[in-house]
Protein backbone atom coordinates (compact mmCIF):
# COMPACT_ATOMS: atom_id res chain seq x y z
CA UNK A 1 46.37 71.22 71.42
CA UNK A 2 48.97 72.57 74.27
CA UNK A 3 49.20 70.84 76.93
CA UNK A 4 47.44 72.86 79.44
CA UNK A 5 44.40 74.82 78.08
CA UNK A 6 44.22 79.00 79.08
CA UNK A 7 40.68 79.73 80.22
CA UNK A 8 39.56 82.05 77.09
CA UNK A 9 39.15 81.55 73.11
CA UNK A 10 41.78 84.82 73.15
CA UNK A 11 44.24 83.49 75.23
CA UNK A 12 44.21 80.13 73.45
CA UNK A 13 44.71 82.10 70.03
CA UNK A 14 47.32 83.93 71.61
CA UNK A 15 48.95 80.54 72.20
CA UNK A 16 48.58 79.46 69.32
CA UNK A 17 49.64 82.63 67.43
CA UNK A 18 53.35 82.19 69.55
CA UNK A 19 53.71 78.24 68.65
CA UNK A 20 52.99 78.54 64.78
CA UNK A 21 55.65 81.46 64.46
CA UNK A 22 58.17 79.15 65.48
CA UNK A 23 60.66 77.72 62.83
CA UNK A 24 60.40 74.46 64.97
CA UNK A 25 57.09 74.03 64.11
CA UNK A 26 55.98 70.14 64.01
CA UNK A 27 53.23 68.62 61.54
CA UNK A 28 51.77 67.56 64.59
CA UNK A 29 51.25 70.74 65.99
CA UNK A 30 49.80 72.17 62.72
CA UNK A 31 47.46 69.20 62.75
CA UNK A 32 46.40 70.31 66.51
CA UNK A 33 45.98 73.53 65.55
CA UNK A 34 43.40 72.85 62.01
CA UNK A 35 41.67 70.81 64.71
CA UNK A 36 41.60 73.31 67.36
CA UNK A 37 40.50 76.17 64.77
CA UNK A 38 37.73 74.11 63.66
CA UNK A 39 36.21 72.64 67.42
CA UNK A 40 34.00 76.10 68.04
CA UNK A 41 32.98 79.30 66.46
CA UNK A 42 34.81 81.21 68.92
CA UNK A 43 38.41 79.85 68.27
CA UNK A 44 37.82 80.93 64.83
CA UNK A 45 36.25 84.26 65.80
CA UNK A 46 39.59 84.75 68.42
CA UNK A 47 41.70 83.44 66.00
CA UNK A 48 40.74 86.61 63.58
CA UNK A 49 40.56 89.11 66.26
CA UNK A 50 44.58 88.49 66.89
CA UNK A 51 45.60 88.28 63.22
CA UNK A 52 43.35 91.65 62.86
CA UNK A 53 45.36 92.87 65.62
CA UNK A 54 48.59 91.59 63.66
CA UNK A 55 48.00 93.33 60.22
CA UNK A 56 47.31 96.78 62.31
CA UNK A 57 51.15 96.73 62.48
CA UNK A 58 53.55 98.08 60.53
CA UNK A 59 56.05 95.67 58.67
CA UNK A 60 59.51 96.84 60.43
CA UNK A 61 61.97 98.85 58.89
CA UNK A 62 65.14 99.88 59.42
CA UNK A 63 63.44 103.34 60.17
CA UNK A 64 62.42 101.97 63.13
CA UNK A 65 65.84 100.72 64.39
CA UNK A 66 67.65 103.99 65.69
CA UNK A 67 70.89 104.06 65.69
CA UNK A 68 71.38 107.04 68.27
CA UNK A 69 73.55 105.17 70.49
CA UNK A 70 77.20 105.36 70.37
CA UNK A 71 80.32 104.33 71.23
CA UNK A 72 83.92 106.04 72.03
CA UNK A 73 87.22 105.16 72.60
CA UNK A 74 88.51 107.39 74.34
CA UNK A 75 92.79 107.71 74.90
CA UNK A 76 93.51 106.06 78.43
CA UNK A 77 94.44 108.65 81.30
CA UNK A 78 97.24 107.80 83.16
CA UNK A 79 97.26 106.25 85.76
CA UNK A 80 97.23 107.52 88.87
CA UNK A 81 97.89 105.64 92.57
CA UNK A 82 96.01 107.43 95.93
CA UNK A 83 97.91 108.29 98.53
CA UNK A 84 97.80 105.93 101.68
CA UNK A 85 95.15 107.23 104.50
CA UNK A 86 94.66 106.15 107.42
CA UNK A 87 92.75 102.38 107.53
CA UNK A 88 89.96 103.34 110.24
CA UNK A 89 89.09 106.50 107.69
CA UNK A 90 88.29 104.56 104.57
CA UNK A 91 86.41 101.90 106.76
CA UNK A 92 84.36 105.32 108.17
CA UNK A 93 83.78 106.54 104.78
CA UNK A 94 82.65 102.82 103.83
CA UNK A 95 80.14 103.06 106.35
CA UNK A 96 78.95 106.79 105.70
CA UNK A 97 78.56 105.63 101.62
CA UNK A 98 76.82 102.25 102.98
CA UNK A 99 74.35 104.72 104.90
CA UNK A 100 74.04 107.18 102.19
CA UNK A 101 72.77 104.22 100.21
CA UNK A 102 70.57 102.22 102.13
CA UNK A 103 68.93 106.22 103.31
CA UNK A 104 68.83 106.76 99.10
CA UNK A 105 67.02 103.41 98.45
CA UNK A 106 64.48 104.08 101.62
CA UNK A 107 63.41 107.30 100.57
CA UNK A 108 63.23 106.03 97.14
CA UNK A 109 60.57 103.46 98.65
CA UNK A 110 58.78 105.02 100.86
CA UNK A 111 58.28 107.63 98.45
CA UNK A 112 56.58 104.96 96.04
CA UNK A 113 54.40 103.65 99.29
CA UNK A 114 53.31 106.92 100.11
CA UNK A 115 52.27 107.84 96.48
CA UNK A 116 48.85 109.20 95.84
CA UNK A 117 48.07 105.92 93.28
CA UNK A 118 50.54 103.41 92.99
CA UNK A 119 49.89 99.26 91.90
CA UNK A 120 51.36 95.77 92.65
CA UNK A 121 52.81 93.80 90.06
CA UNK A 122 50.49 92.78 87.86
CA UNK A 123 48.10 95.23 88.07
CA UNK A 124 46.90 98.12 86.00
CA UNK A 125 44.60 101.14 87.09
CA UNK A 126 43.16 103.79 85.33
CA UNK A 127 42.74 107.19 87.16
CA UNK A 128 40.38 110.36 86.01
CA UNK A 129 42.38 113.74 86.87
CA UNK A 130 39.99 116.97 88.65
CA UNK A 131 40.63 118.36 85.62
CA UNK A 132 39.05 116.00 83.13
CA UNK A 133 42.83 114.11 82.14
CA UNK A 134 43.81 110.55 82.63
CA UNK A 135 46.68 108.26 83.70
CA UNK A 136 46.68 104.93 82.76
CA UNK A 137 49.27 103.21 85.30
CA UNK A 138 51.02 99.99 84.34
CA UNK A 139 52.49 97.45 86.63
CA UNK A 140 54.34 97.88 89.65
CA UNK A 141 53.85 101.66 89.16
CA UNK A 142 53.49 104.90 91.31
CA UNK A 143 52.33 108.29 90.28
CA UNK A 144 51.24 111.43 92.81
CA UNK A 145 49.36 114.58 91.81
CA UNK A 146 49.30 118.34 92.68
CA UNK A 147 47.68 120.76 90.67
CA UNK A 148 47.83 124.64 91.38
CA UNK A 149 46.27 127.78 89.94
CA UNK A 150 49.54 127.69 88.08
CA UNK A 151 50.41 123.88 87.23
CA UNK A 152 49.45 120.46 86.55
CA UNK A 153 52.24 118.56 88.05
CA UNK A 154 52.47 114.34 87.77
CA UNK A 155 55.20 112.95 89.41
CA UNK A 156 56.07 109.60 88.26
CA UNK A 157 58.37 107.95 91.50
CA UNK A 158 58.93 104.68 89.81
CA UNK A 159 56.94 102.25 86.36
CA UNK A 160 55.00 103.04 83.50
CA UNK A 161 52.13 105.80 82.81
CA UNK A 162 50.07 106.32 79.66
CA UNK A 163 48.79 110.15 79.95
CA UNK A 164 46.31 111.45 77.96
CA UNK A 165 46.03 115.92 78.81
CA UNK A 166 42.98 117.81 78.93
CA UNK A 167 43.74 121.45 77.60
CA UNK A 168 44.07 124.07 79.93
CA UNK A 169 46.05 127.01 78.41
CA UNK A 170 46.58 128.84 81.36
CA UNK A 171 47.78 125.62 83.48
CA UNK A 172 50.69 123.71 81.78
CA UNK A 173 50.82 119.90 82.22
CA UNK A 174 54.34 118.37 83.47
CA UNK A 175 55.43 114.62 84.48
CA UNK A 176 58.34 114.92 86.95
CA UNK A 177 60.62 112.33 86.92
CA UNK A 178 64.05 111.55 88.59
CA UNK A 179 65.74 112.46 85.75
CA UNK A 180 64.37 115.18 84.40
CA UNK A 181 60.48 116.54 83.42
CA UNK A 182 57.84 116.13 80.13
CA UNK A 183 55.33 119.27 79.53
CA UNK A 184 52.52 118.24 77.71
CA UNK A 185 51.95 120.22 73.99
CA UNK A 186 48.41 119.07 73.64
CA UNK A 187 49.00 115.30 74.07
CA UNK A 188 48.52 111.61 74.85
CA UNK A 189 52.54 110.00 75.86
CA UNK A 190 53.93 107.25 77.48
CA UNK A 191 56.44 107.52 80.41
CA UNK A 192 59.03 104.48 81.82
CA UNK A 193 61.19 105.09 84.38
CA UNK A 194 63.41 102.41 85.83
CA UNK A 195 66.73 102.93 87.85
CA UNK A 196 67.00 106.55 86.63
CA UNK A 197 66.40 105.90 82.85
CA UNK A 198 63.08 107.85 81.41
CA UNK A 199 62.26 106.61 77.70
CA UNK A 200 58.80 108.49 76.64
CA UNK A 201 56.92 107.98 73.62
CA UNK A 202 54.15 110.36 72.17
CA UNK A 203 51.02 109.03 71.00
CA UNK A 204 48.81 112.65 70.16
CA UNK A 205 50.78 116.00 69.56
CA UNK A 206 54.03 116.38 70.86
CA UNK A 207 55.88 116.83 74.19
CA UNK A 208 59.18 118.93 75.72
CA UNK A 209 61.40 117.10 77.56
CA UNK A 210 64.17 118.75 79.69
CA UNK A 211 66.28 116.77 81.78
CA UNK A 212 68.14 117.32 85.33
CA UNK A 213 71.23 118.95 83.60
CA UNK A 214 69.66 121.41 81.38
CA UNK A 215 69.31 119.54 78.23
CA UNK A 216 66.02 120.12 76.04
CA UNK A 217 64.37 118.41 73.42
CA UNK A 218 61.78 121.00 72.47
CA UNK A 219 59.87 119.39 70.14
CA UNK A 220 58.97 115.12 70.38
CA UNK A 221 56.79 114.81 67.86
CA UNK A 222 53.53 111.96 67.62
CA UNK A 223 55.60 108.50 66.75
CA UNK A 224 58.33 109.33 68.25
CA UNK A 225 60.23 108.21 70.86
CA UNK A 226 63.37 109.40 72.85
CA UNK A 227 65.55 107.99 76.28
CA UNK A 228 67.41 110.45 78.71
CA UNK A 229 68.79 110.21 82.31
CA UNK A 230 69.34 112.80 84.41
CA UNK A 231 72.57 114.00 82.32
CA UNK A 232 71.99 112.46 79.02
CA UNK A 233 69.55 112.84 76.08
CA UNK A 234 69.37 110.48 72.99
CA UNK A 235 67.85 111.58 69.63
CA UNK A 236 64.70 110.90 68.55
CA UNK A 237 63.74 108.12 66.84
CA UNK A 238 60.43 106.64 65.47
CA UNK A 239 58.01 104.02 67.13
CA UNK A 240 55.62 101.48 65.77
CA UNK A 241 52.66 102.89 68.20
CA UNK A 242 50.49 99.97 67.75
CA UNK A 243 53.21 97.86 69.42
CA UNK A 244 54.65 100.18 72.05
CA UNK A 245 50.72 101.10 73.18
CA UNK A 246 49.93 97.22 73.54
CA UNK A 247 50.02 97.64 76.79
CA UNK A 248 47.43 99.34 77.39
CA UNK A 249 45.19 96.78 75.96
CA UNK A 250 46.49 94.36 78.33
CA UNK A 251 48.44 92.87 75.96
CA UNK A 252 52.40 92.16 74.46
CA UNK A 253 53.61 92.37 71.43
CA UNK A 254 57.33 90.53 70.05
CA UNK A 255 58.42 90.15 66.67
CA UNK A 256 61.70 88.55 66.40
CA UNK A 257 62.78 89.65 69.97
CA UNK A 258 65.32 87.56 72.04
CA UNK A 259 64.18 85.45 74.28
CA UNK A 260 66.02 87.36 77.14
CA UNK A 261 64.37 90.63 76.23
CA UNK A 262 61.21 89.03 76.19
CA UNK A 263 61.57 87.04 79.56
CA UNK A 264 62.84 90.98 81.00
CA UNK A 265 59.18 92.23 79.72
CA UNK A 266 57.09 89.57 81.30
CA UNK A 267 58.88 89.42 84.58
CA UNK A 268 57.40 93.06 84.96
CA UNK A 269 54.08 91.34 85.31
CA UNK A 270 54.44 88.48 87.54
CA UNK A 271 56.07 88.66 91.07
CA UNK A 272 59.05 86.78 91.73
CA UNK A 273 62.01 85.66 89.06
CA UNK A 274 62.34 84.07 85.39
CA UNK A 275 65.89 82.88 85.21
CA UNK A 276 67.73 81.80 81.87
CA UNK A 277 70.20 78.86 82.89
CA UNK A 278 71.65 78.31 79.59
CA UNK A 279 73.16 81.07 77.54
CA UNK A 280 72.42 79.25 74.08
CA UNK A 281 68.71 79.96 74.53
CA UNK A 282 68.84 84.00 75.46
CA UNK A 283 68.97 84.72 71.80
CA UNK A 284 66.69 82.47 70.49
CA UNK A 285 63.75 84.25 68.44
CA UNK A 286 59.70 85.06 69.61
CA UNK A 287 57.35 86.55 67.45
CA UNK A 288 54.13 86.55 69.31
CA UNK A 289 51.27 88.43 71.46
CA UNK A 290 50.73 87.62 74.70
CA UNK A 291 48.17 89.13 77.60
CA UNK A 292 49.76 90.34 80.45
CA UNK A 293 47.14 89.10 82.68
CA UNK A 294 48.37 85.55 83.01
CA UNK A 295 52.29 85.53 82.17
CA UNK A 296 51.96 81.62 83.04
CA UNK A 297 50.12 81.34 79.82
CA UNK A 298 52.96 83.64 77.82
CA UNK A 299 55.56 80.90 79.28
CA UNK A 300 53.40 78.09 78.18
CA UNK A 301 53.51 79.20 74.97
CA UNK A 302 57.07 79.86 74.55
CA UNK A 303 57.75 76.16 75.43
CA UNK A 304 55.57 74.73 73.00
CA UNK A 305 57.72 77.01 70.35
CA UNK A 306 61.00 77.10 71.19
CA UNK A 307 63.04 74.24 72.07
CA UNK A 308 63.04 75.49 76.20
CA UNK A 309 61.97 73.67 79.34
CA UNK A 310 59.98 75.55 82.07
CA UNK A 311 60.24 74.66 85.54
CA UNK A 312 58.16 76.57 88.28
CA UNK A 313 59.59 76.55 91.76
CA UNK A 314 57.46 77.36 93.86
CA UNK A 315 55.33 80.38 93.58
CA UNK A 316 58.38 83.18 92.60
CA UNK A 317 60.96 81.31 90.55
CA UNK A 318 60.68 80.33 87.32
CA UNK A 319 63.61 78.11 85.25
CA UNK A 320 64.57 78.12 81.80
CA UNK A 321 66.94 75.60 80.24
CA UNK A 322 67.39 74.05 76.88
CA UNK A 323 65.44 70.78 76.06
C-alpha cells in the first residue's frame, strides 16, 4: 500500500491509478496493489468508477495537438544608440514607471477583492444567475455581474469560470475579460484568464470571441478551443472535453504530461509553492487523475511513481528533487 493512506476508497484509487501508470513500476507495488483491490468491496467498486472515468476519454490524436503557434525570424533592425539625457530624468521616469506599476497591480487587486463572488485557493463555488444561468468558479477566481434591460454582462477579473447561459433573445450574454470579450451563442464554455492570456473552450453551442484590438473569431464551435490576448488571436483547435471539464468534477486529469506542467496545475489548488530543484525530473512523464481537493494526496502519488522525493517545508513550500 502507499505509505500514507488518503481518507476515501476514491482517493486511494486515484493513487493507485497514478503509481501503476508508471514505467517504474515494482513487483512489489503490483503485489500491494492485488492486495489492496481485494481488502473491501469499496476499493474494488472505486477502483471501477476511475477506470469508467478513464475509458470516457478519447485515445489522443494528433488532432488534438494544434499546431497554431508559430515562430519567425525576423531580419535584425539596426541598431540604434539613444541619445544621452539628463541622469535625474531617467531616474524620474524610473520612478513614474515604478508607480505606474505598483498603481496597475493595486487596481488589478482590489478589483478582484471587491468582486461580486470571488474564492481562495482551493476553493470552488457554484453561483445561480437572476436569470436562471450559472457560473461555476474555480480556484483562486473572481467574477462580478451586471445585467441590464439590454445585457448580461460577466466580468471575469482574474481564474477560471465554467458558464452555462440561459436563453434570453432579447438580452445577449458576454464575459468581459482583460483582453478582450466572449458572447454566448446558446452555450455552456470555459474561461481562464491569467496575466492577460484568455484560453476558452466551448462545451454546448458555440461562442464569439473579439479581443481588445478588434480581432474576431465569429464562430468557436462545441470542442473547440482557442487562446487570445488583448492583441492576438490563435486558431482554433479541438479539445478532449472530458479532460478539459475535469475540473468541474473536482478532479485532474494527465496523460503523459511533464512533470512541470503538472506541478504548474496543482499549485493552482494549494496555497504556497511546489518547486522543481533538479531539471532532469521536469520532463519526466504522469499519466494519472487526481482530486483537487487534497493536492497533498496528488504529490503522494507522484512519489510513489516517479523516481522524485517530496519534502514539505512548512505549510507553503513544497520540494522536489530526484531520488
Amino acid at each position: 500500500m502507499p505509505d500514507a493512506q488518503p481518507d476515501s476508497a476514491e482517493q486511494q484509487a486515484m493513487q493507485w491509478q497514478a503509481i501503476l501508470s508508471s514505467d517504474l513500476l515494482s513487483d512489489r507495488q503490483s503485489r500491494a496493489f492485488e492486495i489492496w483491490l481485494a481488502e473491501k468491496p469499496e476499493h474494488a467498486a472505486a477502483w471501477q468508477s476511475i477506470n469508467d472515468f478513464w475509458t470516457g476519454l478519447d485515445e489522443l490524436t494528433l488532432a488534438d495537438i494544434s499546431d497554431h503557434d508559430s515562430v519567425q525570424v525576423l531580419e535584425r533592425p539596426p541598431l540604434q544608440i539613444p541619445k544621452a539625457r539628463p541622469r535625474y530624468l531617467n531616474t524620474g521616469l524610473a520612478i513614474a514607471a515604478s508607480l505606474l506599476l505598483t498603481l496597475g497591480l493595486f487596481y488589478q487587486q482590489l478589483e478582484f477583492y471587491l468582486a461580486d463572488y470571488r474564492n481562495s485557493v482551493g476553493r470552488q463555488q457554484q453561483i445561480t444567475l437572476a436569470d436562471g444561468s450559472g457560473i461555476l468558479l474555480n480556484t483562486a477566481s473572481a467574477v462580478s455581474v451586471d445585467f441590464s434591460a439590454q445585457r448580461r454582462t460577466a466580468t471575469l477579473h482574474d481564474g477560471e469560470a465554467y458558464f452555462t447561459v440561459a436563453a434570453d433573445p432579447n438580452r445577449p450574454f458576454v464575459v468581459q475579460t482583460a483582453a478582450g470579450q466572449i458572447q454566448a451563442l446558446g452555450t455552456a464554455f470555459d474561461v481562464k484568464q491569467q496575466a492577460g492570456h484568455v484560453s476558452v473552450t466551448v462545451f454546448e453551442h458555440a461562442v464569439k470571441i473579439t479581443n481588445a484590438a478588434g480581432q474576431v473569431m465569429q464562430k468557436l464551435a462545441e470542442a473547440e478551443q482557442l487562446d487570445f490576448t488583448r492583441n492576438s488571436l490563435t486558431a482554433a483547435a479541438p479539445i478532449n472535453l472530458q479532460r478539459a471539464g475535469a475540473w468541474h468534477k473536482q478532479r485532474m486529469v494527465f496523460q503523459d504530461q511533464p512533470l512541470a506542467t503538472v506541478i504548474a496545475e496543482l499549485e493552482r489548488y494549494r496555497p504556497g509553492n511546489i518547486l522543481i530543484l533538479d531539471h532532469a525530473i521536469k520532463h519526466l512523464p504522469i499519466t494519472g487523475v487526481f482530486g483537487i481537493a487534497d493536492t497533498d494526496i496528488a504529490l503522494q502519488a507522484i512519489e510513489q511513481s516517479l523516481p522524485i522525493k517530496v519534502r514539505k517545508i512548512g505549510e507553503h513550500l513544497v520540494l522536489l528533487s530526484a531520488k
